[in-house]
C-alpha atoms as a PDB file:
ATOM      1  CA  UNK A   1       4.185 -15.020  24.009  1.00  0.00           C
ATOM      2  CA  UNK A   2       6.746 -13.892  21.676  1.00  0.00           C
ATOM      3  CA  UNK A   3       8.017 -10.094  22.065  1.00  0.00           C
ATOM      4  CA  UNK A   4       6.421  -7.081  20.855  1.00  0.00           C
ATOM      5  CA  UNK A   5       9.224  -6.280  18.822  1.00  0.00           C
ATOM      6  CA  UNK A   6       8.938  -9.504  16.928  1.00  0.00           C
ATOM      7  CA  UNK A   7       4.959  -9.003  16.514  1.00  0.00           C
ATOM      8  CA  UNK A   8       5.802  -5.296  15.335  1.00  0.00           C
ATOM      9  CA  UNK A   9       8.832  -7.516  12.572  1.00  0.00           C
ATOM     10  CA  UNK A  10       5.865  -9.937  11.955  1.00  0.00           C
ATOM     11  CA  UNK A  11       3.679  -7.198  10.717  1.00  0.00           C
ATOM     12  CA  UNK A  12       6.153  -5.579   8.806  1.00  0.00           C
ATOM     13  CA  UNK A  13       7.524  -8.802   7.012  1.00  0.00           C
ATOM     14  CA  UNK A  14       4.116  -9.633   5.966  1.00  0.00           C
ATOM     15  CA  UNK A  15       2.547  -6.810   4.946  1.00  0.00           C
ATOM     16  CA  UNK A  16       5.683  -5.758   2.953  1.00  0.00           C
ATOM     17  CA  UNK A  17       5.751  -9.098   1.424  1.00  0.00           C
ATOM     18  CA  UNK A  18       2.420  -8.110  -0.117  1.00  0.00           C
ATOM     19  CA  UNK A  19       3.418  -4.931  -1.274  1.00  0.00           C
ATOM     20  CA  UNK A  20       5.974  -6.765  -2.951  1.00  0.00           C
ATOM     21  CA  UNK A  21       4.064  -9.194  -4.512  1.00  0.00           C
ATOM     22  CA  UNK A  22       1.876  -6.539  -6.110  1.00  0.00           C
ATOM     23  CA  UNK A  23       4.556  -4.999  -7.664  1.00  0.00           C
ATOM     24  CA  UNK A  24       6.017  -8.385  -8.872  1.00  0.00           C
ATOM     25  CA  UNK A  25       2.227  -9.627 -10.255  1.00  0.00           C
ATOM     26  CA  UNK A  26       1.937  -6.218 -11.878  1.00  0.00           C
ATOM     27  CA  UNK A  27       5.260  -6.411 -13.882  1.00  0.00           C
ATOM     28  CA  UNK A  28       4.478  -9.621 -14.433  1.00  0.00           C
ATOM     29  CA  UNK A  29       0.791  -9.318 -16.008  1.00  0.00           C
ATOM     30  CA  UNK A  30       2.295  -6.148 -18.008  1.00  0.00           C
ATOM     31  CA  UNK A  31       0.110  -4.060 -15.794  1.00  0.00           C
ATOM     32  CA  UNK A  32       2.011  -1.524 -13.761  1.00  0.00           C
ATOM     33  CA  UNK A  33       0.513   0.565 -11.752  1.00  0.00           C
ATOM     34  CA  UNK A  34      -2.930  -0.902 -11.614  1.00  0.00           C
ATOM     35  CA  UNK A  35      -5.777   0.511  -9.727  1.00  0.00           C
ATOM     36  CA  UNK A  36      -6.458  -2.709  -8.181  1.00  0.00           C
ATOM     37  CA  UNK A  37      -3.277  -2.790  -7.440  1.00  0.00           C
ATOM     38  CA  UNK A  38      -2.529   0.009  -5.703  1.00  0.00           C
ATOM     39  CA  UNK A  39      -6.441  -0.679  -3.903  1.00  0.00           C
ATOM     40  CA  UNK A  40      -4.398  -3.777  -2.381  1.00  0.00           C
ATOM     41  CA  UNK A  41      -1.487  -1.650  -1.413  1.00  0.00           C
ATOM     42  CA  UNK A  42      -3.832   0.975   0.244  1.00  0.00           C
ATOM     43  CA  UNK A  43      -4.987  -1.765   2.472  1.00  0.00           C
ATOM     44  CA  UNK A  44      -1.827  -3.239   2.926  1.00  0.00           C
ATOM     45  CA  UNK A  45      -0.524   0.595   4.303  1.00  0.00           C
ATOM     46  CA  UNK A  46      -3.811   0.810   6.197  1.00  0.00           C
ATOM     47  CA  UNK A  47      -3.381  -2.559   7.889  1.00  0.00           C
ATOM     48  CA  UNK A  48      -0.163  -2.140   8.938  1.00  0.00           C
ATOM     49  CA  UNK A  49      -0.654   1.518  10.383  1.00  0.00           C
ATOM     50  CA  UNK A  50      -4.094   0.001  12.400  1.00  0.00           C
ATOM     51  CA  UNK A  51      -1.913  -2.942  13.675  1.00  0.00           C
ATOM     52  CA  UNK A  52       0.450  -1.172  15.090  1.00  0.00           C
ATOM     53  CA  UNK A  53      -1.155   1.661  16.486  1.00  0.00           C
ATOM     54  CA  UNK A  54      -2.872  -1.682  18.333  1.00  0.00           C
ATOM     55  CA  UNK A  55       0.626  -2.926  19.544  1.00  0.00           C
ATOM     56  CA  UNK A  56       1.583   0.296  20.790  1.00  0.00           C
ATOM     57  CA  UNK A  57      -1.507   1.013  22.948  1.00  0.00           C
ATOM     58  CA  UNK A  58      -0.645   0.456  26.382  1.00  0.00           C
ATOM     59  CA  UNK A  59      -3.802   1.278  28.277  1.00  0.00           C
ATOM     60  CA  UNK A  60      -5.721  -2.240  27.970  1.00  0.00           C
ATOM     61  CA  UNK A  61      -6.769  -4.520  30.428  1.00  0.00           C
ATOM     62  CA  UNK A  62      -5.082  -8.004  29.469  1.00  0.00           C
ATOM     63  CA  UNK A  63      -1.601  -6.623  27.132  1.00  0.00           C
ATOM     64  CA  UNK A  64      -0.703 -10.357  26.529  1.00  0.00           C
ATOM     65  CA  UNK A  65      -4.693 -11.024  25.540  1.00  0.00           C
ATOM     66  CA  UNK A  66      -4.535  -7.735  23.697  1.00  0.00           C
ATOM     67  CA  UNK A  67      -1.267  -8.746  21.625  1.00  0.00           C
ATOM     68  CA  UNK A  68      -2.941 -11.965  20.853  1.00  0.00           C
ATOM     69  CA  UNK A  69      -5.731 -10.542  19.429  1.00  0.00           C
ATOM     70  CA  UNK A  70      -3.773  -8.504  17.430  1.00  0.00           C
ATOM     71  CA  UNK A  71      -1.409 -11.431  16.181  1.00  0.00           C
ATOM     72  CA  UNK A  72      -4.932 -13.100  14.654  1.00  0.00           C
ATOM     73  CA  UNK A  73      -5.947 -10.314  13.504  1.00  0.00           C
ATOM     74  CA  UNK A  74      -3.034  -9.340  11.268  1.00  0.00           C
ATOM     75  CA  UNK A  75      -3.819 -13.497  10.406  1.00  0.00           C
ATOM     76  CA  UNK A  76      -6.779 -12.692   9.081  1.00  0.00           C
ATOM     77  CA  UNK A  77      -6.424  -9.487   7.319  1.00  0.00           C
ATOM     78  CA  UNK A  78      -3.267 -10.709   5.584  1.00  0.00           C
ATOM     79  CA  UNK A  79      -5.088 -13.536   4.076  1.00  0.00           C
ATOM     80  CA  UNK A  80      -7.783 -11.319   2.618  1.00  0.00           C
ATOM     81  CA  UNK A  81      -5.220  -8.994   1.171  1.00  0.00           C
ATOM     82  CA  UNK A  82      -3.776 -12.517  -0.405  1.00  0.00           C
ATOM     83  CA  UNK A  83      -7.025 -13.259  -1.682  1.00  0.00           C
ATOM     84  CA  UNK A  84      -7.428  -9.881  -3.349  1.00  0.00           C
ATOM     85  CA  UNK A  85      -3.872 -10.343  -4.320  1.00  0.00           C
ATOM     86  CA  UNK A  86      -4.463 -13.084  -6.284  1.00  0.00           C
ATOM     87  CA  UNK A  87      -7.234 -11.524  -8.329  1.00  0.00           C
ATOM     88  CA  UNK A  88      -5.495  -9.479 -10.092  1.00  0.00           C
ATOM     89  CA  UNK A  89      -3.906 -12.590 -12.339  1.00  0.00           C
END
């Protein structure tokens, strides 16, 4: 299992790779500040505040289970973000 410090990097990277993307489809499209845009960057902030609130919890049962969990589930809600990323093209 890799550190928590890299999982905490992981969600970082991605989720402000996102962000970044928005911003860079946006400019792109001629559409700054879009409300679907900023809907994806909502959940982008939201994701990454849930996640890590998740990593810092120290009061479960299994931590490496626990970590692992949270590892798929920043998986999953990345790639929905990416989805709703790439509707606004």
């Amino acid at each position: 299992m890799a550190s928590i410090r890299d999982l905490k990097k992981d969600i970082n990277y991605v989720l402000g790779d996102i962000i970044e993307a928005v911003y860079i489809v946006e400019e792109a499209n001629g559409k700054p500040n879009s409300k679907e845009g900023a809907k994806v960057i909502d959940g982008a902030i939201a994701t990454f505040d849930g996640l890590i609130a998740k990593v810092n919890k120290r009061d479960v049962e299994n931590r490496q289970k626990h970590l692992k969990e949270v590892r798929s589930e920043l998986e999953v809600k990345a790639k929905k973000l990416v989805e709703d990323l790439n509707k606004l093209n």
